[in-house]
C-alpha atoms as a PDB file:
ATOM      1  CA  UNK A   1      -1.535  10.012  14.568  1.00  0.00           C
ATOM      2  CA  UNK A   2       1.301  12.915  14.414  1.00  0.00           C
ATOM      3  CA  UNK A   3       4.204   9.905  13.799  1.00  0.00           C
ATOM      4  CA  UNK A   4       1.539   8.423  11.068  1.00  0.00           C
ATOM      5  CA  UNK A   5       0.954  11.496   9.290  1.00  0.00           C
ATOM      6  CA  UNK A   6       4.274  13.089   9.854  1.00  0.00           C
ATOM      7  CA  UNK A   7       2.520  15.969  11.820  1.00  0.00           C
ATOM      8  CA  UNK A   8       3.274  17.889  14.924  1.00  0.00           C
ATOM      9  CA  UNK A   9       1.619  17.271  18.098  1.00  0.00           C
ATOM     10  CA  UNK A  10      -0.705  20.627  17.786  1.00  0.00           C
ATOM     11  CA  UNK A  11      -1.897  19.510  14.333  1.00  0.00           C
ATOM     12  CA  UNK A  12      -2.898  16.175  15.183  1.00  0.00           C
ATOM     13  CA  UNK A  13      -4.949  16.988  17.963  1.00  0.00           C
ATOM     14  CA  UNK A  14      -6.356  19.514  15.917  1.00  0.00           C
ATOM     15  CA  UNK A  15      -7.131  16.966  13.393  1.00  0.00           C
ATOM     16  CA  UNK A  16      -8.453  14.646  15.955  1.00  0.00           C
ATOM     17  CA  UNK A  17     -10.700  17.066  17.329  1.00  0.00           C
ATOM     18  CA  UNK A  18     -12.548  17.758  14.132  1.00  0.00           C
ATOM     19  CA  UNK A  19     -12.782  14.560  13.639  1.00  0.00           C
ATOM     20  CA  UNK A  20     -14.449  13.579  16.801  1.00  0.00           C
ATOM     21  CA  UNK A  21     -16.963  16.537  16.504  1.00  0.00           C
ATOM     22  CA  UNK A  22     -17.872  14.839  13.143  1.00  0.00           C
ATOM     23  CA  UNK A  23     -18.547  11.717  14.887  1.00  0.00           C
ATOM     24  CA  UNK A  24     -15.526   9.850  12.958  1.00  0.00           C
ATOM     25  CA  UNK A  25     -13.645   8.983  16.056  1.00  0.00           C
ATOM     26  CA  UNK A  26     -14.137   8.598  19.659  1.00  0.00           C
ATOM     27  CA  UNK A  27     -11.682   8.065  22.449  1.00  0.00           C
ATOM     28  CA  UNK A  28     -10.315   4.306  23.613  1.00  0.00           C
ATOM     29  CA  UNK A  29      -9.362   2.888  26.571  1.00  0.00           C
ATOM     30  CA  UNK A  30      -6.550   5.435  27.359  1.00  0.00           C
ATOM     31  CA  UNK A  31      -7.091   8.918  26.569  1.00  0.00           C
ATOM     32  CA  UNK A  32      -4.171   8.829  24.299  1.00  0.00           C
ATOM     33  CA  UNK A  33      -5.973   6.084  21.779  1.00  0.00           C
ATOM     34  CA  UNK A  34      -8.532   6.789  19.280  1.00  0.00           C
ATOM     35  CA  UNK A  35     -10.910   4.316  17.455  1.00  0.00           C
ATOM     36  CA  UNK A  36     -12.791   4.540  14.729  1.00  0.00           C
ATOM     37  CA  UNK A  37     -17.114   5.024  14.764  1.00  0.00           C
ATOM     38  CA  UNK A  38     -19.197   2.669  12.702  1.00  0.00           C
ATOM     39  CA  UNK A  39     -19.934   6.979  10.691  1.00  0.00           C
ATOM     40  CA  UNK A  40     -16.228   6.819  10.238  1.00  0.00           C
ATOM     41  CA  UNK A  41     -15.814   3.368   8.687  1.00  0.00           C
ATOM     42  CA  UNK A  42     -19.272   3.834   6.740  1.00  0.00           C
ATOM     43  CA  UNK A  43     -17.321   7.365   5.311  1.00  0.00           C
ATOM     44  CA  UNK A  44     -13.584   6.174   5.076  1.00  0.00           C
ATOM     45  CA  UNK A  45     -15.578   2.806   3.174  1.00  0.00           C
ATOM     46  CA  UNK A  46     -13.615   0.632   5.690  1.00  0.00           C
ATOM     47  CA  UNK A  47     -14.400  -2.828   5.471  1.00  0.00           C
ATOM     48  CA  UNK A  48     -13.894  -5.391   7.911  1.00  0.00           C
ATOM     49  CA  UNK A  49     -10.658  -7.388   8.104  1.00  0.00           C
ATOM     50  CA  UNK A  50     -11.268 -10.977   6.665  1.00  0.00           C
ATOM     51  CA  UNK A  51      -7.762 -12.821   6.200  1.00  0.00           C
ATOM     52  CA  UNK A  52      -5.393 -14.084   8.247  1.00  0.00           C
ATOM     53  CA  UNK A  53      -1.522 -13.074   8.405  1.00  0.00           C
ATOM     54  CA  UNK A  54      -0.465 -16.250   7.137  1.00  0.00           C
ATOM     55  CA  UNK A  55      -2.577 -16.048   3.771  1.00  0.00           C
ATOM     56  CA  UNK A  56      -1.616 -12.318   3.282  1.00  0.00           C
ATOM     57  CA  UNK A  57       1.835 -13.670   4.005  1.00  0.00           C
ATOM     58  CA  UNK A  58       1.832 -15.997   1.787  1.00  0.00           C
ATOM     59  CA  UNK A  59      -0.038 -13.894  -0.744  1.00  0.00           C
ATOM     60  CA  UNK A  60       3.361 -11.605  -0.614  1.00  0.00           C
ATOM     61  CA  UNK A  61       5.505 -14.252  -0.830  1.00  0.00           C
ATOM     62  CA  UNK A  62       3.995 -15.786  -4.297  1.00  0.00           C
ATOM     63  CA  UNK A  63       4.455 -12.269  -4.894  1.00  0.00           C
ATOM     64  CA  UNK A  64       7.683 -11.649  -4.672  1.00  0.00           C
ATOM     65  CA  UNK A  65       8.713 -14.732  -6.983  1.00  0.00           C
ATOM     66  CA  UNK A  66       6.330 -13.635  -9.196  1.00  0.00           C
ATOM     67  CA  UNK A  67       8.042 -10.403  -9.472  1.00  0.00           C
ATOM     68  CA  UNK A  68      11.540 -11.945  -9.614  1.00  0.00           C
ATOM     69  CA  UNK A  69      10.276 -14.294 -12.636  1.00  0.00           C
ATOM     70  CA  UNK A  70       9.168 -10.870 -14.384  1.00  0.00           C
ATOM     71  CA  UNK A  71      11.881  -9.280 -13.543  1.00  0.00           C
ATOM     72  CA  UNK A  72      14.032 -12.137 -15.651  1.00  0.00           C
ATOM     73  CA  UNK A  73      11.564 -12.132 -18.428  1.00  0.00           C
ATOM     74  CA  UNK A  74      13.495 -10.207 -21.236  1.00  0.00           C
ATOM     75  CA  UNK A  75       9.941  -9.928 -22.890  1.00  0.00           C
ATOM     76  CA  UNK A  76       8.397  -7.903 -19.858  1.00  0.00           C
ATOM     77  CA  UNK A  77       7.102  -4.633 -20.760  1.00  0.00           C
ATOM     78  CA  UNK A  78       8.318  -3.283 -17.664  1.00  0.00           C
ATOM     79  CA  UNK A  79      11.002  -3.632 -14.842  1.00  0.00           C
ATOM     80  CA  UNK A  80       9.721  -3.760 -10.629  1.00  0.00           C
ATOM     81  CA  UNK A  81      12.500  -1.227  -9.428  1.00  0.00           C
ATOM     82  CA  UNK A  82      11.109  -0.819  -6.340  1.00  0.00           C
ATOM     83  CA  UNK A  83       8.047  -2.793  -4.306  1.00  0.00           C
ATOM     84  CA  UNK A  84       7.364  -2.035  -0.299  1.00  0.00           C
ATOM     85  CA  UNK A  85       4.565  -3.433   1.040  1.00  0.00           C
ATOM     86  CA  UNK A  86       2.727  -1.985   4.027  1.00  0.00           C
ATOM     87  CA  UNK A  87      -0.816  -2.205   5.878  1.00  0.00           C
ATOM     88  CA  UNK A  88      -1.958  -3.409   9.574  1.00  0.00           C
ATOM     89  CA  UNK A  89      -0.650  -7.475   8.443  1.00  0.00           C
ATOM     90  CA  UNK A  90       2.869  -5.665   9.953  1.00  0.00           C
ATOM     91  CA  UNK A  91       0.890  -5.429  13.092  1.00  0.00           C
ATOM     92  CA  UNK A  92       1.059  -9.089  14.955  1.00  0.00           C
ATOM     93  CA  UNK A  93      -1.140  -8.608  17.408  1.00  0.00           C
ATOM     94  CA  UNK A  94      -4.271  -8.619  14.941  1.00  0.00           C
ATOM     95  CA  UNK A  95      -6.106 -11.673  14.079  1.00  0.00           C
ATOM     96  CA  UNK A  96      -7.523 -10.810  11.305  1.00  0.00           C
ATOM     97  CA  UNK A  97      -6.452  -8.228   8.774  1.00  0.00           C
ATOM     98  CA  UNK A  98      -6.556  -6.287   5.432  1.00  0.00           C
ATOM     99  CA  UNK A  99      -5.254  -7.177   2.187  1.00  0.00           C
ATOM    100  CA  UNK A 100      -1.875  -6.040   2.206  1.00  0.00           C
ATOM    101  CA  UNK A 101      -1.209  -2.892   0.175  1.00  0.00           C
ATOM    102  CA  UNK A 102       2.058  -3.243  -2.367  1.00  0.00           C
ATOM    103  CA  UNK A 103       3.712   0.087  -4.008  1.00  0.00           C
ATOM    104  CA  UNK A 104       5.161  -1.163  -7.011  1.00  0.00           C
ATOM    105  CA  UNK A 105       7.659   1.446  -8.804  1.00  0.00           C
ATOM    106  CA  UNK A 106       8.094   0.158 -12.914  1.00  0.00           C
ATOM    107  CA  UNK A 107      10.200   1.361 -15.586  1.00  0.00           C
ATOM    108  CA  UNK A 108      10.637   0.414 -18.643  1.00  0.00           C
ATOM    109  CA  UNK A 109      13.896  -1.492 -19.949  1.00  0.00           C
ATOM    110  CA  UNK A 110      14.651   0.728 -22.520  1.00  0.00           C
ATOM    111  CA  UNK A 111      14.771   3.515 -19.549  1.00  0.00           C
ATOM    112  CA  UNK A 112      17.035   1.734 -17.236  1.00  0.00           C
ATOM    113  CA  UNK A 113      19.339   0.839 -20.158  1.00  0.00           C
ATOM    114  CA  UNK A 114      19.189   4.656 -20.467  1.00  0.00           C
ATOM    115  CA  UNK A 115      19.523   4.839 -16.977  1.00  0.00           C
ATOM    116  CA  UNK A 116      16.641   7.092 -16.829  1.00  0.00           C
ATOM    117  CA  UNK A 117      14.262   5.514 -14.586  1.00  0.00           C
ATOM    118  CA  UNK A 118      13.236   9.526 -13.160  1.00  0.00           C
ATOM    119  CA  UNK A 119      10.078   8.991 -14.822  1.00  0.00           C
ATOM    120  CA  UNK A 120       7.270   8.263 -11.807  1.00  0.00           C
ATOM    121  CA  UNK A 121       3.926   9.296 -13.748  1.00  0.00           C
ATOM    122  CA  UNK A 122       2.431   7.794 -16.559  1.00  0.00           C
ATOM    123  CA  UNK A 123       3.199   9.265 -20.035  1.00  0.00           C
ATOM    124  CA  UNK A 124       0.179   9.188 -21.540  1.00  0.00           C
ATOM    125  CA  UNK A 125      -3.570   7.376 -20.759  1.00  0.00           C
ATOM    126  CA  UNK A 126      -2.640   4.178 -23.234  1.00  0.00           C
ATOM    127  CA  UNK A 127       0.721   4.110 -21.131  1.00  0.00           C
ATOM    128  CA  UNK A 128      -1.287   4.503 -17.841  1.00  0.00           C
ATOM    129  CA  UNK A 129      -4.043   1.599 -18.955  1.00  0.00           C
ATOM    130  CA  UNK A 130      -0.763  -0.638 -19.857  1.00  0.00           C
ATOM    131  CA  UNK A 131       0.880   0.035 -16.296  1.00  0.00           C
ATOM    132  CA  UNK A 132      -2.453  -1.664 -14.926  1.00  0.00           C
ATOM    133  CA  UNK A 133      -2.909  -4.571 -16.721  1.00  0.00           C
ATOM    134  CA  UNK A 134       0.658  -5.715 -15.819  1.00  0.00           C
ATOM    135  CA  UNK A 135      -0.256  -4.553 -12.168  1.00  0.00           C
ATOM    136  CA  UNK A 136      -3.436  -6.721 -12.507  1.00  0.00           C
ATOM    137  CA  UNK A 137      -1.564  -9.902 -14.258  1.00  0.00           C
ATOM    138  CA  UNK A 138       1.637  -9.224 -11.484  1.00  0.00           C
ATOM    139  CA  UNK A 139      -1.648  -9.544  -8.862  1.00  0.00           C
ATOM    140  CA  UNK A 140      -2.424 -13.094 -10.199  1.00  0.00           C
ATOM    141  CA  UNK A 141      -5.830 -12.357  -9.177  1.00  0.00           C
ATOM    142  CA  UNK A 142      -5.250 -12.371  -5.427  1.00  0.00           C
ATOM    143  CA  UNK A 143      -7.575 -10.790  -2.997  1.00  0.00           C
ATOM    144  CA  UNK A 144      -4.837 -10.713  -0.553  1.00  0.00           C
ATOM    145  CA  UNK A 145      -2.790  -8.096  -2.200  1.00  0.00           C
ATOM    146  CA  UNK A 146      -3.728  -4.722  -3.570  1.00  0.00           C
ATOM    147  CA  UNK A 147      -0.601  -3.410  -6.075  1.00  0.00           C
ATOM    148  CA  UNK A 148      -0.840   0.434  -6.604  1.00  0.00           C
ATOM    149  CA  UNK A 149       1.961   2.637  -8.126  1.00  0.00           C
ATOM    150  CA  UNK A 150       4.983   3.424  -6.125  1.00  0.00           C
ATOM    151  CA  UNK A 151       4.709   6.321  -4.275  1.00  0.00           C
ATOM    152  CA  UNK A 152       7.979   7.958  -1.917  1.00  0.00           C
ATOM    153  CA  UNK A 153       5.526   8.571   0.742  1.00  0.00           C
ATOM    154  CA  UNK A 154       5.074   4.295   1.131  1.00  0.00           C
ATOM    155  CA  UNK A 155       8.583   4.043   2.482  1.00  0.00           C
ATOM    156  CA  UNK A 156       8.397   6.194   5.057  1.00  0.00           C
ATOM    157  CA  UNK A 157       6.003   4.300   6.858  1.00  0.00           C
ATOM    158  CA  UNK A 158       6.204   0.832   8.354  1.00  0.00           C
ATOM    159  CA  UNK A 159       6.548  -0.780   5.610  1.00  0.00           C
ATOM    160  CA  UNK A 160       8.642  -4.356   4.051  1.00  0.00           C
ATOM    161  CA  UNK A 161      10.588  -4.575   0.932  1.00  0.00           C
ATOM    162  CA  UNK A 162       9.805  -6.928  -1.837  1.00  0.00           C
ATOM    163  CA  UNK A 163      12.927  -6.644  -2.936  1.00  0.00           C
END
């Protein structure tokens, strides 16, 4: 949990404790693991893993042309700078797992040929509903994948680069 979150040792236990008391987590085999409680998937609104690596796999490979085909597209609203994705199909020991969660960082050509890309947020609500709709078309409708905006904190975890 401290390597996860990027916490000390202290903190996490802290962290671990509290969440225990609350009935979230309870200990594993070895006293060092933690699982989660049916209260802490019910809260966290976990739901249980129904694909297998291969079809997330392939899922993020149909991806990644995808995004290399928008990418070429002159006509594109937006540019993929940047796409990591990350989630427990990086873990092979699973059988069955999540759909795989994909930061996606976009700019719009007219920044890059400005070369200022900087801009991470959405400029305005219209800009922010447009950023959607080509995460939802760039999706193709795929339960496999979940595309969210890019965020620095998604590289620094396990993670694999789209591009």
């Amino acid at each position: 949990m401290a390597n996860a979150l990027k916490i000390n040792r202290p903190e996490a236990e802290h962290a671990l404790a509290f969440l225990q008391a609350q009935g979230y987590v309870q200990p594993a085999r070895a006293t060092t693991e933690w699982m989660t409680t049916p209260a802490g998937e019910t809260v966290s609104g976990a739901k249980t893993p129904r694909f297998t690596r291969e079809s997330v796999e392939q899922a993020l490979t149909a991806l990644k042309g995808r995004i290399q085909q928008s990418n070429k597209n002159r006509q594109a609203p937006y540019r993929i700078t940047d796409a990591v994705a990350f989630g427990d199909f990086l873990i092979s020991d699973r059988a069955r797992v999540q759909p795989a969660d994909v930061g996606t960082h976009l700019a719009r050509p007219e920044d890059l040929r400005r070369k200022n890309n900087s801009a991470t947020e959405p400029r305005s609500a219209s800009e922010a509903q447009a950023e959607r709709k080509f995460l939802r078309d760039l999706r193709a409708k795929s339960a496999h994948l979940n595309l969210r905006p890019y965020a620095d904190w998604m590289r620094k975890r396990t993670h694999r680069d789209l591009l």
